[in-house]
Protein backbone atom coordinates (compact mmCIF):
# COMPACT_ATOMS: atom_id res chain seq x y z
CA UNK A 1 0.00 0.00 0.00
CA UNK A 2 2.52 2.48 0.90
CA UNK A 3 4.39 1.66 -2.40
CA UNK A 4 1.37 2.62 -4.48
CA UNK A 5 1.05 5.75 -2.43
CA UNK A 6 4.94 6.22 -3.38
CA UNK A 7 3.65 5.70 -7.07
CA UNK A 8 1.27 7.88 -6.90
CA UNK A 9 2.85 11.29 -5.33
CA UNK A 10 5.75 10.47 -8.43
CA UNK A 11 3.01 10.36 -11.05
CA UNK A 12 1.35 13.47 -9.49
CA UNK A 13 4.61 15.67 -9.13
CA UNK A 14 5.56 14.55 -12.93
CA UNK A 15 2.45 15.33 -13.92
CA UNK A 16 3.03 18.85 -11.82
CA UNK A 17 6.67 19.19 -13.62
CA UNK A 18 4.75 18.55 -17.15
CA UNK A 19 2.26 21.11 -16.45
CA UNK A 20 5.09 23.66 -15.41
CA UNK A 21 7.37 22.84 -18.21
CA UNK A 22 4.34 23.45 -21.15
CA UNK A 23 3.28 27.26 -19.41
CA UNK A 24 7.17 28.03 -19.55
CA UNK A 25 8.40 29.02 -22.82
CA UNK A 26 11.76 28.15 -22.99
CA UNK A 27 12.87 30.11 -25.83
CA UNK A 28 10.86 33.14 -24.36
CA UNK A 29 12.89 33.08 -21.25
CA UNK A 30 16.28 32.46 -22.89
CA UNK A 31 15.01 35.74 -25.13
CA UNK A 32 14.46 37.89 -22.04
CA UNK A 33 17.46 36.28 -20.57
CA UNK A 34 19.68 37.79 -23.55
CA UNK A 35 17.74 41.19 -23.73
CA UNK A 36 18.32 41.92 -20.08
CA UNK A 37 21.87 40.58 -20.40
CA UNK A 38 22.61 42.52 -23.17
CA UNK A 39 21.28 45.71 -21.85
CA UNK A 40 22.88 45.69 -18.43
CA UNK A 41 26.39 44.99 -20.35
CA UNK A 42 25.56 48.12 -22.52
CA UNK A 43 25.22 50.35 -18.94
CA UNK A 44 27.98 48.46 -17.42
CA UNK A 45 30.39 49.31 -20.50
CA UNK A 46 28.50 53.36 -20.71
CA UNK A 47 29.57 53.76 -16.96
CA UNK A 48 32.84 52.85 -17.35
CA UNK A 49 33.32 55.18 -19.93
CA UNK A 50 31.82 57.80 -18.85
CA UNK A 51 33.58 57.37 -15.02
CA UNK A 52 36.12 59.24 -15.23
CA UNK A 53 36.53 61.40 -18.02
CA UNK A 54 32.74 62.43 -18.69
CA UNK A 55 33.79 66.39 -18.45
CA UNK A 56 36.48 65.83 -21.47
CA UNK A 57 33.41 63.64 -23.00
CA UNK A 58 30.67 66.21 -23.13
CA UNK A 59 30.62 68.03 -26.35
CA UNK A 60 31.11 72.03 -27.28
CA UNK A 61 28.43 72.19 -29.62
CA UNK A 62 25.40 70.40 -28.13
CA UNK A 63 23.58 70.82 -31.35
CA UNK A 64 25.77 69.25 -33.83
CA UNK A 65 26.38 66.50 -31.26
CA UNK A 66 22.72 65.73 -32.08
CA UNK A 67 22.67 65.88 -35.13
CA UNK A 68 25.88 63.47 -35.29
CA UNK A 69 23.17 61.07 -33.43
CA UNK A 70 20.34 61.94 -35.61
CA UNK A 71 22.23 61.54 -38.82
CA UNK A 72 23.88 58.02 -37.28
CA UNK A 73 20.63 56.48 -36.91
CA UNK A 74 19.58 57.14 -40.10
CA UNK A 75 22.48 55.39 -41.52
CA UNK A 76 21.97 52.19 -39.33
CA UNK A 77 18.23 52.10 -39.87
CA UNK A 78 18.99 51.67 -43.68
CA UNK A 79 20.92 48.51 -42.51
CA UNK A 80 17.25 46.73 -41.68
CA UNK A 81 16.32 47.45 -45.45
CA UNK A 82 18.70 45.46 -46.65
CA UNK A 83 18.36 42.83 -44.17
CA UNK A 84 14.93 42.86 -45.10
CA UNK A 85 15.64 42.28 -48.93
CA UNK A 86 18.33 39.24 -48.18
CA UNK A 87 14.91 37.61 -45.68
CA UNK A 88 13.29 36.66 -49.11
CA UNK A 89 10.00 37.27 -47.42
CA UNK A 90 6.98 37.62 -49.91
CA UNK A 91 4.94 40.92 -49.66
CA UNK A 92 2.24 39.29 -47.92
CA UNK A 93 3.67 37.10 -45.47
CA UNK A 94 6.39 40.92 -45.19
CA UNK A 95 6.06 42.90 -41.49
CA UNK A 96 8.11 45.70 -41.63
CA UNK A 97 8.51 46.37 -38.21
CA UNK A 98 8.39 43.21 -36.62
CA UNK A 99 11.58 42.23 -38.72
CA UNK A 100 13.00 45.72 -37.20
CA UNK A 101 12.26 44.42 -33.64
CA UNK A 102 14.14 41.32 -34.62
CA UNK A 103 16.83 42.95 -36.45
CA UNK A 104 17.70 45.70 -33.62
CA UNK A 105 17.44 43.59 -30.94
CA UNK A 106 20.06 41.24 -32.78
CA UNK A 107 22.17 43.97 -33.00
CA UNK A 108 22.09 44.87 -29.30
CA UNK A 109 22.62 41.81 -28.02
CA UNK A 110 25.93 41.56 -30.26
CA UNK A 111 27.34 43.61 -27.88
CA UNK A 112 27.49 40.70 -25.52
CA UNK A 113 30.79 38.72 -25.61
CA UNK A 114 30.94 36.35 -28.40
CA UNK A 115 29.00 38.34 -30.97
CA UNK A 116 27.37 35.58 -32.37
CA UNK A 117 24.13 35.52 -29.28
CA UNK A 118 22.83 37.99 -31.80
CA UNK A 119 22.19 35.96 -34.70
CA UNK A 120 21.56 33.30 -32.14
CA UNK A 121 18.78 34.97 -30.93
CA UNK A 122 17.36 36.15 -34.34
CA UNK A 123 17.32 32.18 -35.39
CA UNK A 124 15.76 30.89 -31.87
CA UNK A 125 12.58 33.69 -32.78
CA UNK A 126 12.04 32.83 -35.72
CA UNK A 127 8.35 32.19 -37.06
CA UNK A 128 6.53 30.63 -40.46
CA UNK A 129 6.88 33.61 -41.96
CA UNK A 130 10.77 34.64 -41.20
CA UNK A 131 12.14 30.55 -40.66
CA UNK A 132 15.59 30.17 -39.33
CA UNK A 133 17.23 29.32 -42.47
CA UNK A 134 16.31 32.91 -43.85
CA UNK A 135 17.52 34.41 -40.66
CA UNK A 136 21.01 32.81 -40.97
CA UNK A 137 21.40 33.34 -44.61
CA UNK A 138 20.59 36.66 -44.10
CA UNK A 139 22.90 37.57 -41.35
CA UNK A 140 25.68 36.07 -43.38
CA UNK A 141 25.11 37.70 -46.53
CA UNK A 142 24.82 41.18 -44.63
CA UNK A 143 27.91 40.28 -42.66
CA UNK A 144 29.43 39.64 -46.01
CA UNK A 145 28.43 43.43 -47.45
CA UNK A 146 28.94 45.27 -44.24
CA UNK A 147 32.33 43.51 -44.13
CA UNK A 148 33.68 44.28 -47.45
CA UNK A 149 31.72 47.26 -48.48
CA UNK A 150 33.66 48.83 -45.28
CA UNK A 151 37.09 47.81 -46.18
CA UNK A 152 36.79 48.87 -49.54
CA UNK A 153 35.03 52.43 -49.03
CA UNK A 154 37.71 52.78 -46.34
CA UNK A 155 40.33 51.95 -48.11
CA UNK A 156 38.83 53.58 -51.19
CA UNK A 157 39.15 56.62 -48.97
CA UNK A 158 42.71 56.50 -47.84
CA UNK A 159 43.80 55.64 -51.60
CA UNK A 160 42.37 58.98 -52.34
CA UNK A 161 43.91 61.00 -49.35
CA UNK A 162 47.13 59.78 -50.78
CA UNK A 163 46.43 61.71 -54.00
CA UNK A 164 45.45 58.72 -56.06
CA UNK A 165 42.30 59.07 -56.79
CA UNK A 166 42.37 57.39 -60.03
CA UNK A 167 43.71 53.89 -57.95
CA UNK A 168 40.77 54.87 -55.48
CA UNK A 169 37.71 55.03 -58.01
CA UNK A 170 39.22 51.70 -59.59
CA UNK A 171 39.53 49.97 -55.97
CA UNK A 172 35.93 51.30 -54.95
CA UNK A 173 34.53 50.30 -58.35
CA UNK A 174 36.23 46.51 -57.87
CA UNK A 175 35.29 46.49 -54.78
CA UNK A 176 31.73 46.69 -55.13
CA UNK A 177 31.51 44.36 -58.53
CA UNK A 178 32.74 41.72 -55.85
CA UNK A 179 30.06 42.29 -53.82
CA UNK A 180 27.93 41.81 -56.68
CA UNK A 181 28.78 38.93 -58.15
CA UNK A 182 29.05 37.35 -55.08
CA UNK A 183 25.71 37.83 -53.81
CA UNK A 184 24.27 37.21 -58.13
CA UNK A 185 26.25 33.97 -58.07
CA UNK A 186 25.26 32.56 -54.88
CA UNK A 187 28.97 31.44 -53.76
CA UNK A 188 27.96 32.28 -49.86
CA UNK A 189 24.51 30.10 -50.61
CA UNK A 190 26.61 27.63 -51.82
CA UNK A 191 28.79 27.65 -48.44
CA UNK A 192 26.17 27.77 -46.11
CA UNK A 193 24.50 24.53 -48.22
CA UNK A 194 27.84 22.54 -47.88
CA UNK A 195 27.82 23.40 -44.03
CA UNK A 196 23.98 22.68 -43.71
CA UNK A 197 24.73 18.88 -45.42
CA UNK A 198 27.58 18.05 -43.12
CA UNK A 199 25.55 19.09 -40.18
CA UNK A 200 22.49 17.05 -41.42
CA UNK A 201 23.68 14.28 -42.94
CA UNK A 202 21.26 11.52 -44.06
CA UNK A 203 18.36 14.70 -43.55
CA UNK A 204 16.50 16.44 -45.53
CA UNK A 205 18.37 19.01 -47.39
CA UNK A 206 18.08 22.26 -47.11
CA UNK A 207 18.65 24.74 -50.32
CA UNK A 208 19.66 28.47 -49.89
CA UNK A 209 18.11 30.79 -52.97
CA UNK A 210 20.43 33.21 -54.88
CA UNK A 211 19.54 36.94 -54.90
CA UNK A 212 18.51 38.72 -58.01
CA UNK A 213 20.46 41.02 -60.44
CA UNK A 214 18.01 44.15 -58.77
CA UNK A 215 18.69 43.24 -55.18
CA UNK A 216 21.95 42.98 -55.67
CA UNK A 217 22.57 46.61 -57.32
CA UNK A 218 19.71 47.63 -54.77
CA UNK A 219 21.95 46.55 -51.86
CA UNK A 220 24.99 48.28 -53.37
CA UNK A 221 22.75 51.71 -53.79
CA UNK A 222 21.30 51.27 -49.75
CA UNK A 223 24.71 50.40 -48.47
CA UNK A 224 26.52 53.09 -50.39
CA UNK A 225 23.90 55.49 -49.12
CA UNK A 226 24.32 54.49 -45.27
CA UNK A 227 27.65 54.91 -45.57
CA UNK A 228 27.35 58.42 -47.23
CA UNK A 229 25.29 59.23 -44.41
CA UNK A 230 27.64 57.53 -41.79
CA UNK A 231 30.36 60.01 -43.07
CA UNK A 232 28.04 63.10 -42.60
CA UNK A 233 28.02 61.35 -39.19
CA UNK A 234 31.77 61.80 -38.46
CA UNK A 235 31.91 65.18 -40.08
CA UNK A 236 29.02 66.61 -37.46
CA UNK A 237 31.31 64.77 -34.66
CA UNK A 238 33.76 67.41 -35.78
CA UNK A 239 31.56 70.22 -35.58
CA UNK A 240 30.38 69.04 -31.86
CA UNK A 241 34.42 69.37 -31.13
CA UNK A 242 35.84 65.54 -31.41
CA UNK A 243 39.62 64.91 -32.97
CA UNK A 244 41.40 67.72 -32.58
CA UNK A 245 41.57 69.18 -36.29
CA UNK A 246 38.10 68.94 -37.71
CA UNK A 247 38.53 69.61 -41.18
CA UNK A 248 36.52 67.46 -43.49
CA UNK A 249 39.83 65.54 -44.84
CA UNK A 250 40.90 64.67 -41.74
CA UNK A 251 37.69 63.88 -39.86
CA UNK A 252 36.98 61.26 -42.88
CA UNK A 253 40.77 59.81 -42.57
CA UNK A 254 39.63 59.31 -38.82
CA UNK A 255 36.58 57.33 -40.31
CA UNK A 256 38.01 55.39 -42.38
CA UNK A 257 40.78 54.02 -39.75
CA UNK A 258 38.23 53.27 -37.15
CA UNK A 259 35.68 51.56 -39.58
CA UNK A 260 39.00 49.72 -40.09
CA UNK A 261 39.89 48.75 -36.35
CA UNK A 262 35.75 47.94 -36.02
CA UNK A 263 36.45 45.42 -38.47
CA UNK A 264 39.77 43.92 -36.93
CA UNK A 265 37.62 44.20 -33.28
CA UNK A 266 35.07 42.37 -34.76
CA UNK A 267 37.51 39.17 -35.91
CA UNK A 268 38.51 39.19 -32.64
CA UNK A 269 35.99 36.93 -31.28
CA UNK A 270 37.00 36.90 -27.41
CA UNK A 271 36.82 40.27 -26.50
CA UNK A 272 33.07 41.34 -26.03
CA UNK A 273 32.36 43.80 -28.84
CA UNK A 274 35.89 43.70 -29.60
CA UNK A 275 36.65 46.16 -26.44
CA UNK A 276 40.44 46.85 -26.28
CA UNK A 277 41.49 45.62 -29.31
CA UNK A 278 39.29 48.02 -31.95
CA UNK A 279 41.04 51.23 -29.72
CA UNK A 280 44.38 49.96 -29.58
CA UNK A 281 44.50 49.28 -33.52
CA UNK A 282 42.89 52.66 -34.23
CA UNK A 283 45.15 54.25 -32.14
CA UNK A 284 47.85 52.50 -34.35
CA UNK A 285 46.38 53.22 -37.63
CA UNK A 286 45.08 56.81 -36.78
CA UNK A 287 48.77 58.22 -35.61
CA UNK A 288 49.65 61.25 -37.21
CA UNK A 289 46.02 61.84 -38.03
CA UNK A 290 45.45 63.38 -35.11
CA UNK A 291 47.58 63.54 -31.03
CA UNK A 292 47.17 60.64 -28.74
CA UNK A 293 44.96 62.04 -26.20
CA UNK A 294 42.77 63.11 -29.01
CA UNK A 295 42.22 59.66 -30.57
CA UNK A 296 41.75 58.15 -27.34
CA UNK A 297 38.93 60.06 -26.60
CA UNK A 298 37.23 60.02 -30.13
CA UNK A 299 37.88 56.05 -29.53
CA UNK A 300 35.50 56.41 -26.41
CA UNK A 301 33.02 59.23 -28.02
CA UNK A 302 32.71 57.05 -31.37
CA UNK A 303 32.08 53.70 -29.57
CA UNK A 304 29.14 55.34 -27.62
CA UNK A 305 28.00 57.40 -30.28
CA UNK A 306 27.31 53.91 -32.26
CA UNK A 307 26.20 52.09 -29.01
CA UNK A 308 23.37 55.25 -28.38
CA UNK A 309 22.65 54.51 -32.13
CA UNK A 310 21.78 50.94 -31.24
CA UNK A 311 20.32 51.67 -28.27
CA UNK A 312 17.97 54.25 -29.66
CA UNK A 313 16.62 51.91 -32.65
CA UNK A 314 16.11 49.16 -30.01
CA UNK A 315 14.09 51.12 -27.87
CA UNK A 316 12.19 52.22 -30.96
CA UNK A 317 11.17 48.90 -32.18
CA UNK A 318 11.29 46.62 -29.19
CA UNK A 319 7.32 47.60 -28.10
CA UNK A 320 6.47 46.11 -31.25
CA UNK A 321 4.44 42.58 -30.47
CA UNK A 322 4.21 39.93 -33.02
CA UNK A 323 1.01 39.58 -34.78
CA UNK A 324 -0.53 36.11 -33.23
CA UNK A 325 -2.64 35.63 -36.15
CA UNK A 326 0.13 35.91 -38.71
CA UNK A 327 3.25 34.74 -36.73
CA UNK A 328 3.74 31.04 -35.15
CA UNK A 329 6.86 30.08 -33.68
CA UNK A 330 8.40 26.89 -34.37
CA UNK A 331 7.63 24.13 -32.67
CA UNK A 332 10.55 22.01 -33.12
């Protein structure tokens, strides 16, 4: 008797655990987990720059300070666009602003250590109408433009500081055709198939489409443009008083050698947001440009102007809720 009493208080606490387990959402939680992760890293790394030098950080021209922040989140917004177009989402299954929420969110939770919780988030949420495979092709191919497209307007723009502007135009112009025929021909589809197959094995395969010849120039045209913008960005950074001689030559050198050290931060995988080693390389790059005290504080003033930029577009987008009717999460 007492062993069937035993059987029964099991079966009833199971039963309890099974209940408990279906009302949590598991991929919910791990969601808010990241969020609220992410967001008390961003504070934790704002306070400790701001600690101790916040006097030398305030600007001298308020005004163009804000417009430096205005004009930077116009840039980044342009960045969902093209996310958007690499999604492959048809116009009615399309949700403008949820993919924003997704997209933004991403973004701040790249911050984290790692980088790659971002995209890891962006795949765990997604839904019948954005599936996971999208998601990661997505990020990949927009990795893949951000990457490049930075190196070569960057170096495009050094070229031309060094008075060759004819080498500049040619490196810009090859630089871009890359782009383009990468994303026409499919090679990263291609990749990401290969790795899908040796993940899967005897499975299902899974097939990654090819972009057109018109989203291809159109995410040339929307990437050229943020950048554009980005530099406008930099310029009104001058005007607000950051990097000691703020003529337009030398405030776009200074743009051009950070994008630089964001992109050899970003390789470097262990440090979170690639803290320590972006300033140290841009210091590097950026001597002669401009004193040392002077590019140590634009280093600072840059990576929070970026981080507010983030921040901002987050805050925009993350009261968004998903539309029950339209969007399902995955199951399995």
């Amino acid at each position: 008797m007492k062993n069937g009493n035993i059987v029964i208080k099991a079966t009833k606490q199971e039963n309890i655990l099974v209940n408990l387990a279906k009302r949590v959402n598991i991929k919910k939680l791990v969601s808010i987990l990241l969020v609220f992760g992410s967001l008390f890293w961003l504070v934790w790394i704002i306070q400790a720059d701001i600690r101790n030098d916040w006097k030398q950080i305030l600007p001298k021209d308020y005004l163009w300070a804000i417009i430096a922040l205005v004009i930077g989140v116009i840039s980044q917004f342009i960045n969902v666009i093209i996310f958007s177009q690499f999604l492959r989402i048809d116009k009615e299954n399309f949700h403008f602003f949820q993919v924003s929420k997704l997209f933004f969110t991403g973004q701040i939770i790249r911050y984290m250590p790692g980088r790659v919780w971002g995209i890891f988030y962006q795949v765990m949420n997604a839904s019948t109408n954005t599936p996971k495979k999208n998601i990661l092709q997505a990020n990949i191919e927009l990795m893949f433009v951000a990457f490049t497209g930075l190196l070569t307007i960057s170096f495009s723009i050094i070229i031309f500081s060094l008075d060759s502007w004819y080498i500049s135009i040619l490196f810009f112009i090859f630089g871009f055709l890359f782009i383009i025929i990468v994303l026409l021909k499919g090679w990263l589809t291609i990749i990401l198939e290969l790795a899908d197959n040796l993940l899967r094995r005897n499975e299902e395969r899974i097939f990654f489409l090819p972009l057109s010849l018109n989203v291809c120039l159109s995410t040339v045209s929307l990437f050229c443009l943020s950048w554009v913008i980005y530099l406008f960005g930099w310029l009104s950074l001058g005007e607000a008083g950051y990097g000691g001689d703020t003529t337009p030559t030398t405030m776009l050198m200074l743009a051009s050698t950070y994008s630089i050290s964001w992109f050899i931060g970003y390789m470097s995988m262990i440090t979170p947001s690639g803290l320590g080693v972006r300033e140290a390389s841009f210091l590097l790059l950026a001597q002669g440009i401009a004193t040392s005290s002077e590019l140590v504080l634009l280093a600072i003033v840059v990576r929070l102007w970026l981080l507010l930029i983030d921040l901002i577009l987050f805050l925009t987008f993350s009261p968004i809720k998903p539309n029950k009717n339209i969007i399902e999460n995955y199951s399995q």
